[in-house]
N, C-alpha and C. Protein backbone atom coordinates (compact mmCIF):
# COMPACT_ATOMS: atom_id res chain seq x y z
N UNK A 1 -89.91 167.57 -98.46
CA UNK A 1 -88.64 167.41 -99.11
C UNK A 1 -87.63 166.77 -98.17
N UNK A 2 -87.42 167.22 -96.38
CA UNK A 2 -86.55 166.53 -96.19
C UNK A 2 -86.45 165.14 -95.27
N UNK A 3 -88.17 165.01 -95.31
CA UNK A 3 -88.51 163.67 -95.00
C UNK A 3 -88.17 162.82 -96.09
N UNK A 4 -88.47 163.34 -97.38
CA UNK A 4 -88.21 162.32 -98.55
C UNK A 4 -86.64 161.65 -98.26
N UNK A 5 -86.09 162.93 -98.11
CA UNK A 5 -84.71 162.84 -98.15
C UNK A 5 -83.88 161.67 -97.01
N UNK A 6 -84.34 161.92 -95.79
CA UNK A 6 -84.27 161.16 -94.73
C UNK A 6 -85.19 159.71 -94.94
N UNK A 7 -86.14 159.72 -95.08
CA UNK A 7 -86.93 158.37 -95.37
C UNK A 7 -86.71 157.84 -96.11
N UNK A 8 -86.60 156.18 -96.56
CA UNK A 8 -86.82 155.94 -97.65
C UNK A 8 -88.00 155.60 -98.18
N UNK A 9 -89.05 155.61 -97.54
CA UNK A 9 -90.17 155.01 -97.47
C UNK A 9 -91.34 156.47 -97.71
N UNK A 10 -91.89 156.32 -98.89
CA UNK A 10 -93.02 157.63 -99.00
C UNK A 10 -93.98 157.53 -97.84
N UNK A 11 -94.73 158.35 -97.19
CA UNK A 11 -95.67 158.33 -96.39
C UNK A 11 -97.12 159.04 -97.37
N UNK A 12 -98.12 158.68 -97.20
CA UNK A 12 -99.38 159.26 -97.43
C UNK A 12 -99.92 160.65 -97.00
N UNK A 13 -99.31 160.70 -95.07
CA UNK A 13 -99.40 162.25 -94.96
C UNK A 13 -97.85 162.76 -95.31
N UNK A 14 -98.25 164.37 -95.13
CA UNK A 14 -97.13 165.07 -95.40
C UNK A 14 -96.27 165.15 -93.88
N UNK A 15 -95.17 165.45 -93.68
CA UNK A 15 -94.23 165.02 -92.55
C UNK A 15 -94.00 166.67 -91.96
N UNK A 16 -93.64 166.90 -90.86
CA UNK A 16 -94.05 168.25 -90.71
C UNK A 16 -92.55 168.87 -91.01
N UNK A 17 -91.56 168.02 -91.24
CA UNK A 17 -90.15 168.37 -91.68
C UNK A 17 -90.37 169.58 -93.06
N UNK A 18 -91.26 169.03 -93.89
CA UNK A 18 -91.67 169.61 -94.87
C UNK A 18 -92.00 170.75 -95.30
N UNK A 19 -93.14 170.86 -94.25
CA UNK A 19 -93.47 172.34 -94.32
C UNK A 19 -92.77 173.43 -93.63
N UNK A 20 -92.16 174.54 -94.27
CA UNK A 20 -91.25 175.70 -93.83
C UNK A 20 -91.87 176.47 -92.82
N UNK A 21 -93.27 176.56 -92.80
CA UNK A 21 -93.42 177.41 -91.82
C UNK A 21 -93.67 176.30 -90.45
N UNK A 22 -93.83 175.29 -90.58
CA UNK A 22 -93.44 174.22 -89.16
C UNK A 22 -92.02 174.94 -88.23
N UNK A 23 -91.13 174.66 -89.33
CA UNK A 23 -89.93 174.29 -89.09
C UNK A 23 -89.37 175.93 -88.49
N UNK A 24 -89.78 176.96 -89.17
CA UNK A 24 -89.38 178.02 -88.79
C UNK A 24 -90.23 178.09 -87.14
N UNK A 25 -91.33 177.75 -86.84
CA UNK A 25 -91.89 178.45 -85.58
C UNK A 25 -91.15 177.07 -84.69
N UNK A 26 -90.93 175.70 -85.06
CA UNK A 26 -90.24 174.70 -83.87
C UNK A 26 -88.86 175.78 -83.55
N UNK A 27 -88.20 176.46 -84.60
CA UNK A 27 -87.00 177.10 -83.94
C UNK A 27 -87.37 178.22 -83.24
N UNK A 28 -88.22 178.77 -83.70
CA UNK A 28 -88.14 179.83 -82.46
C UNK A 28 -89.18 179.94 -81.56
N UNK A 29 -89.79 178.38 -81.23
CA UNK A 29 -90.03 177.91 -79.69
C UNK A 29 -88.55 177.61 -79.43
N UNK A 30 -87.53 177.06 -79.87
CA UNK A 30 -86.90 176.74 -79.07
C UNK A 30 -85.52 177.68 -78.68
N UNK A 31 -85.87 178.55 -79.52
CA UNK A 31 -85.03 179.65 -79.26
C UNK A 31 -85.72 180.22 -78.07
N UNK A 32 -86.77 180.43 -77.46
CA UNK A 32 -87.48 180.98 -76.74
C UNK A 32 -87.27 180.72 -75.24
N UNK A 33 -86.71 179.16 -75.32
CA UNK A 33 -86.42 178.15 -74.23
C UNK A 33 -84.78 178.59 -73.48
N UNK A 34 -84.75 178.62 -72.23
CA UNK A 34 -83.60 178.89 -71.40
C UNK A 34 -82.73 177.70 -72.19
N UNK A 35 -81.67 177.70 -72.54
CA UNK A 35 -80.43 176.90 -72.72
C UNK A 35 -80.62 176.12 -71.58
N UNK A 36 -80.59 174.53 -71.51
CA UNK A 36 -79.95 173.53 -69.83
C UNK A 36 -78.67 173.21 -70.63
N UNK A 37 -77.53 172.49 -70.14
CA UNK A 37 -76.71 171.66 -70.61
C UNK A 37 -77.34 170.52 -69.99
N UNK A 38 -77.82 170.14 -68.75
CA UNK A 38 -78.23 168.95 -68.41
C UNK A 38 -79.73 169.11 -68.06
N UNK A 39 -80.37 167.66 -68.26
CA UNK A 39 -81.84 168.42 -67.73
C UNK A 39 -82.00 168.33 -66.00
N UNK A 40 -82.80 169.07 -65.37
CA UNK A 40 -83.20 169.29 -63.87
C UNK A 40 -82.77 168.23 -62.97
N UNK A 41 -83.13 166.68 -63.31
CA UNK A 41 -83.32 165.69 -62.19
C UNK A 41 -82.04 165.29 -61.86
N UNK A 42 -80.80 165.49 -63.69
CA UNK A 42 -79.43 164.95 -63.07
C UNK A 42 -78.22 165.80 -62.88
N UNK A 43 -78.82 167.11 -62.26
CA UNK A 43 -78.12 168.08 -61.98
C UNK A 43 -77.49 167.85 -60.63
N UNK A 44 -76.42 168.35 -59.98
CA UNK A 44 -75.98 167.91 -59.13
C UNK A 44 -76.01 168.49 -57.84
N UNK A 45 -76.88 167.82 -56.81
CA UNK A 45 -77.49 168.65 -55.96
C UNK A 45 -76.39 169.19 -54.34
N UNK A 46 -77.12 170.51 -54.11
CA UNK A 46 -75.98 171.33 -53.00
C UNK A 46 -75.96 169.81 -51.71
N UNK A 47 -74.55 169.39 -51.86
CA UNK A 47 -74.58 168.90 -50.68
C UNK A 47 -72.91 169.43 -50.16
N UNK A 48 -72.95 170.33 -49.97
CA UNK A 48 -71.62 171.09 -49.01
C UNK A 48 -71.60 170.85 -48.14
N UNK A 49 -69.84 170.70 -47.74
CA UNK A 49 -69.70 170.09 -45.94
C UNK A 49 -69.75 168.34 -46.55
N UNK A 50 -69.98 167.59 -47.31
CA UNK A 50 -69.67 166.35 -47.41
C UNK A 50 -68.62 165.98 -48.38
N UNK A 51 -67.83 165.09 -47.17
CA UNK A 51 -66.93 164.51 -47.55
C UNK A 51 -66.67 163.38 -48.48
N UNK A 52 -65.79 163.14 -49.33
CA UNK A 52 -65.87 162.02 -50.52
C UNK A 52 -65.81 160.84 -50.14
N UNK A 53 -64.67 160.94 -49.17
CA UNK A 53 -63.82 159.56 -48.50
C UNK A 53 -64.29 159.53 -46.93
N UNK A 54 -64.15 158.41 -46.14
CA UNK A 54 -63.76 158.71 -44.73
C UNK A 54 -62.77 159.33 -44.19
N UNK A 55 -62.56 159.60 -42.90
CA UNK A 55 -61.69 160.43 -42.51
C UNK A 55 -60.08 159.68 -42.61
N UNK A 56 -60.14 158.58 -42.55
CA UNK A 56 -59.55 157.25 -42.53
C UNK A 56 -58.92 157.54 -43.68
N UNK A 57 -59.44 157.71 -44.35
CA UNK A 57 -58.83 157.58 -46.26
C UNK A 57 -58.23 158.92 -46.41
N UNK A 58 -58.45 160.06 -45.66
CA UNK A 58 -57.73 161.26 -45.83
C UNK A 58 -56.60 160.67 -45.02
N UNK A 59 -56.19 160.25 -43.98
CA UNK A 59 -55.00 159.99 -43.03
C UNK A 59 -53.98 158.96 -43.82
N UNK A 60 -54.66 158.03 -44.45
CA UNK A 60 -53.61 157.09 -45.19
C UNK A 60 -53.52 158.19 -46.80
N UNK A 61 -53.84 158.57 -47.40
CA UNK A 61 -53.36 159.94 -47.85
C UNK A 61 -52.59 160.56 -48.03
N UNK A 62 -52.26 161.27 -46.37
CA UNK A 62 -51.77 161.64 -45.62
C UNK A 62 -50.20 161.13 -45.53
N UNK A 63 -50.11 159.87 -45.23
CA UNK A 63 -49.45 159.08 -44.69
C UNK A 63 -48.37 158.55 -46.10
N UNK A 64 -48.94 158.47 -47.26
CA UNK A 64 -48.76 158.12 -48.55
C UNK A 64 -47.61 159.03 -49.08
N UNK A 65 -48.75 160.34 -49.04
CA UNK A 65 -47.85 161.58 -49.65
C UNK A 65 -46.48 162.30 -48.71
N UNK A 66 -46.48 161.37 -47.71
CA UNK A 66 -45.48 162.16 -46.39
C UNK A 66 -44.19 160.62 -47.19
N UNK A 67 -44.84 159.61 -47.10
CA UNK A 67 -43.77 158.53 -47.25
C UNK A 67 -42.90 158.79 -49.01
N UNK A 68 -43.85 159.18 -49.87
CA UNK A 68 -42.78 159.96 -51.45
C UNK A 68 -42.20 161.17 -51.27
N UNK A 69 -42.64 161.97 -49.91
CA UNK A 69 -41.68 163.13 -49.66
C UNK A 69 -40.33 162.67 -49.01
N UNK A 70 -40.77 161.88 -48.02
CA UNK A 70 -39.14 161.65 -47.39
C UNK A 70 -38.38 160.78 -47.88
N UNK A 71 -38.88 159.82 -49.44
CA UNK A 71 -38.23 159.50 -50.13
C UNK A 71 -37.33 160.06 -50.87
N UNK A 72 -38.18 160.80 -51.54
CA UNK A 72 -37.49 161.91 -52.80
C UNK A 72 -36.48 163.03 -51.97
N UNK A 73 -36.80 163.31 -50.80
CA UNK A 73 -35.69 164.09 -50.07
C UNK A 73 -34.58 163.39 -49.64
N UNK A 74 -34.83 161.99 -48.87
CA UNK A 74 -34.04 160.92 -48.83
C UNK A 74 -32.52 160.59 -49.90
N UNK A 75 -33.31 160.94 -51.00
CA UNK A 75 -32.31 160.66 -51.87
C UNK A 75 -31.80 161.82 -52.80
N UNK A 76 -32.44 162.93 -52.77
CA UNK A 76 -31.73 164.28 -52.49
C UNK A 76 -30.00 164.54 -51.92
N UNK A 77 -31.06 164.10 -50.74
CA UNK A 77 -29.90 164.69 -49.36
C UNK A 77 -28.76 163.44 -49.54
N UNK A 78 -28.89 162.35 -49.69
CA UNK A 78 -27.25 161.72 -49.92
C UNK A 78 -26.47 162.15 -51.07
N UNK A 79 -27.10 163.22 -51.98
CA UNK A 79 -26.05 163.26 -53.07
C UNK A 79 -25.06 162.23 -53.82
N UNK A 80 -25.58 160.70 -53.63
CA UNK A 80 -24.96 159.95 -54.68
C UNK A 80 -25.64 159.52 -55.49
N UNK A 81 -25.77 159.32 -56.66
CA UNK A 81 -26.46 157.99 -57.36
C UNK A 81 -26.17 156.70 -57.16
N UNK A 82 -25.09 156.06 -56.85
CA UNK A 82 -24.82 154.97 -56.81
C UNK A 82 -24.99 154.55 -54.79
N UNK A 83 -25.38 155.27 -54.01
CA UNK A 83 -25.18 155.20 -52.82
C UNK A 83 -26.65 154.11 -52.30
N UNK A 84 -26.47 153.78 -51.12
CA UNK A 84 -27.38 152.64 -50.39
C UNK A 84 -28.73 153.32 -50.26
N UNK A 85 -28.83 154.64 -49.87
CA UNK A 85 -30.49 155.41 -49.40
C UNK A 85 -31.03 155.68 -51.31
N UNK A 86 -30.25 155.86 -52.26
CA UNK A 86 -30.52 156.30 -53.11
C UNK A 86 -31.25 155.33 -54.03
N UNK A 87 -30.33 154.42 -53.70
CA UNK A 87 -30.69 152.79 -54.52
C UNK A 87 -31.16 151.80 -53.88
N UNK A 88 -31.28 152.18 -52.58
CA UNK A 88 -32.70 150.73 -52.45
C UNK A 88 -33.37 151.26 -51.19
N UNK A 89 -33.12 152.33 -50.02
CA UNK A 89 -34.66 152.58 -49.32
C UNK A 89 -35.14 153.82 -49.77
N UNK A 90 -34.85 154.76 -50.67
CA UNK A 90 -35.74 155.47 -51.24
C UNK A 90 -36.88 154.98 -52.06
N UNK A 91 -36.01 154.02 -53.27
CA UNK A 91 -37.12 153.72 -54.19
C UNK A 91 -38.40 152.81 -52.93
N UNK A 92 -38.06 151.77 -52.33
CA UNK A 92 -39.06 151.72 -51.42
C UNK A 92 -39.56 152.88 -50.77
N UNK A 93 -39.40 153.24 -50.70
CA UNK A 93 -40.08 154.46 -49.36
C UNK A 93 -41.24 155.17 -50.77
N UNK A 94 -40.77 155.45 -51.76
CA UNK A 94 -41.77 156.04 -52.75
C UNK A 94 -42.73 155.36 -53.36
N UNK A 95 -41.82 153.72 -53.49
CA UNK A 95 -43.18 152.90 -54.07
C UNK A 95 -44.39 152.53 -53.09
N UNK A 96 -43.84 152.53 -51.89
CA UNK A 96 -44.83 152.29 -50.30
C UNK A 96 -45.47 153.09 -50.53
N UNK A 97 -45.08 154.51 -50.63
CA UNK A 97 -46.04 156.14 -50.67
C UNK A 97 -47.22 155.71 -51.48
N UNK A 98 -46.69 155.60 -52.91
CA UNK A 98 -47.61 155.30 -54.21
C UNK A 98 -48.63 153.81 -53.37
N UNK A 99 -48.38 153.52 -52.99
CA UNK A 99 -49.05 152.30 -52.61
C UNK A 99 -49.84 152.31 -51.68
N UNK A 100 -49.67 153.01 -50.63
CA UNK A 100 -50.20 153.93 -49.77
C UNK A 100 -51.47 154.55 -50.61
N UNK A 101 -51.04 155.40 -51.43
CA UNK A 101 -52.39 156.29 -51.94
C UNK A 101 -53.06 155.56 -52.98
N UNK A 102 -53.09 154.42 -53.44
CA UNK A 102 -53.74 153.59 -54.07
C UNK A 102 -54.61 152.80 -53.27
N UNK A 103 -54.07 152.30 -52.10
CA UNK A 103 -54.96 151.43 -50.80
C UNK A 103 -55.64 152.54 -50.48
N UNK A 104 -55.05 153.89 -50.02
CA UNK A 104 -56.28 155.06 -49.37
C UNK A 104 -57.90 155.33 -50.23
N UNK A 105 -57.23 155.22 -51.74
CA UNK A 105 -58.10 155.53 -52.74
C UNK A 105 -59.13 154.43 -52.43
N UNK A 106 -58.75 152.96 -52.38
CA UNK A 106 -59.73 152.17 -52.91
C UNK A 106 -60.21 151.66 -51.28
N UNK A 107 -60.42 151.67 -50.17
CA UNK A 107 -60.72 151.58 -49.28
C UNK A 107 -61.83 152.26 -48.81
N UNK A 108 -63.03 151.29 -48.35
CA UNK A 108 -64.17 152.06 -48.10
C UNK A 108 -64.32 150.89 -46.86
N UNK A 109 -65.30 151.70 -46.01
CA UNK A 109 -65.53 151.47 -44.61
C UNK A 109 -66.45 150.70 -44.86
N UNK A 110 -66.62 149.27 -43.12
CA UNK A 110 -67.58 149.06 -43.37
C UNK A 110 -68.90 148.88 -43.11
N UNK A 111 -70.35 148.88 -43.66
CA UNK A 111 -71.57 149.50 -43.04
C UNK A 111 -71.56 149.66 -41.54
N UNK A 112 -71.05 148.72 -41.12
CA UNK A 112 -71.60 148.73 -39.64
C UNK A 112 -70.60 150.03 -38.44
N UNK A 113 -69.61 150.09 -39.08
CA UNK A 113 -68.03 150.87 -39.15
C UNK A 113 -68.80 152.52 -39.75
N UNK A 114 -69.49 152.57 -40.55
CA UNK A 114 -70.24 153.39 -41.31
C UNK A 114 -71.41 154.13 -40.52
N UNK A 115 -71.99 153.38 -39.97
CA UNK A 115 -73.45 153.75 -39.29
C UNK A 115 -72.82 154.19 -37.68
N UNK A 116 -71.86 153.87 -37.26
CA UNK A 116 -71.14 154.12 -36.22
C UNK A 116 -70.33 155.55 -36.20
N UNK A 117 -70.02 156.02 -37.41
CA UNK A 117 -69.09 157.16 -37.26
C UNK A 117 -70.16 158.39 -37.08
N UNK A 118 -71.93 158.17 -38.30
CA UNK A 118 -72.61 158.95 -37.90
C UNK A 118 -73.04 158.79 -37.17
């Protein structure tokens, strides 16, 4: 019945969709089976203690998130809106930061720079 249903095409044998007692024992093999969400090979294996980035890419980072702090304090601490730190070396100092952690992000070492650090 629900091969018919699914197929459009009759078959000669019978489809094992069909028969109820198929269908009842495929579920409870598979009820029987541990739950995976992923299968074994693309599970993600223990590698602790490794780092994402170079050490390099943590320091400009570093360097990024220090340059939108002393911006945003920068222009804190003068208390004007209309004043010189507020309106033109803060917003630099934050867009540098942001720019900063966009170069840190996309910066990768290279092989030979690579085979040298290990």
């Amino acid at each position: 019945m629900i091969h018919g249903f699914l197929c459009s095409t009759k078959s000669a044998l019978p489809h094992p969709l069909d028969d109820p007692a198929f269908v009842t024992a495929s579920a409870c093999r598979l009820a029987s089976r541990p739950f995976r969400f992923m299968p074994q090979s693309s599970r993600r294996q223990n590698r602790s203690g490794t780092l994402v980035f170079a050490n390099w890419n943590y320091v400009l980072l570093l360097i990024g998130v220090a340059l939108i702090v002393v911006g945003f304090t920068a222009m804190y601490l003068e208390g004007q809106y209309l004043g010189f730190i507020s309106l033109y070396v803060s917003p630099v100092l934050i867009i540098g930061g942001y720019a900063e952690i966009i170069y840190a992000l996309l910066w990768a070492p290279d092989e030979q720079s690579a085979a040298e650090e290990q």
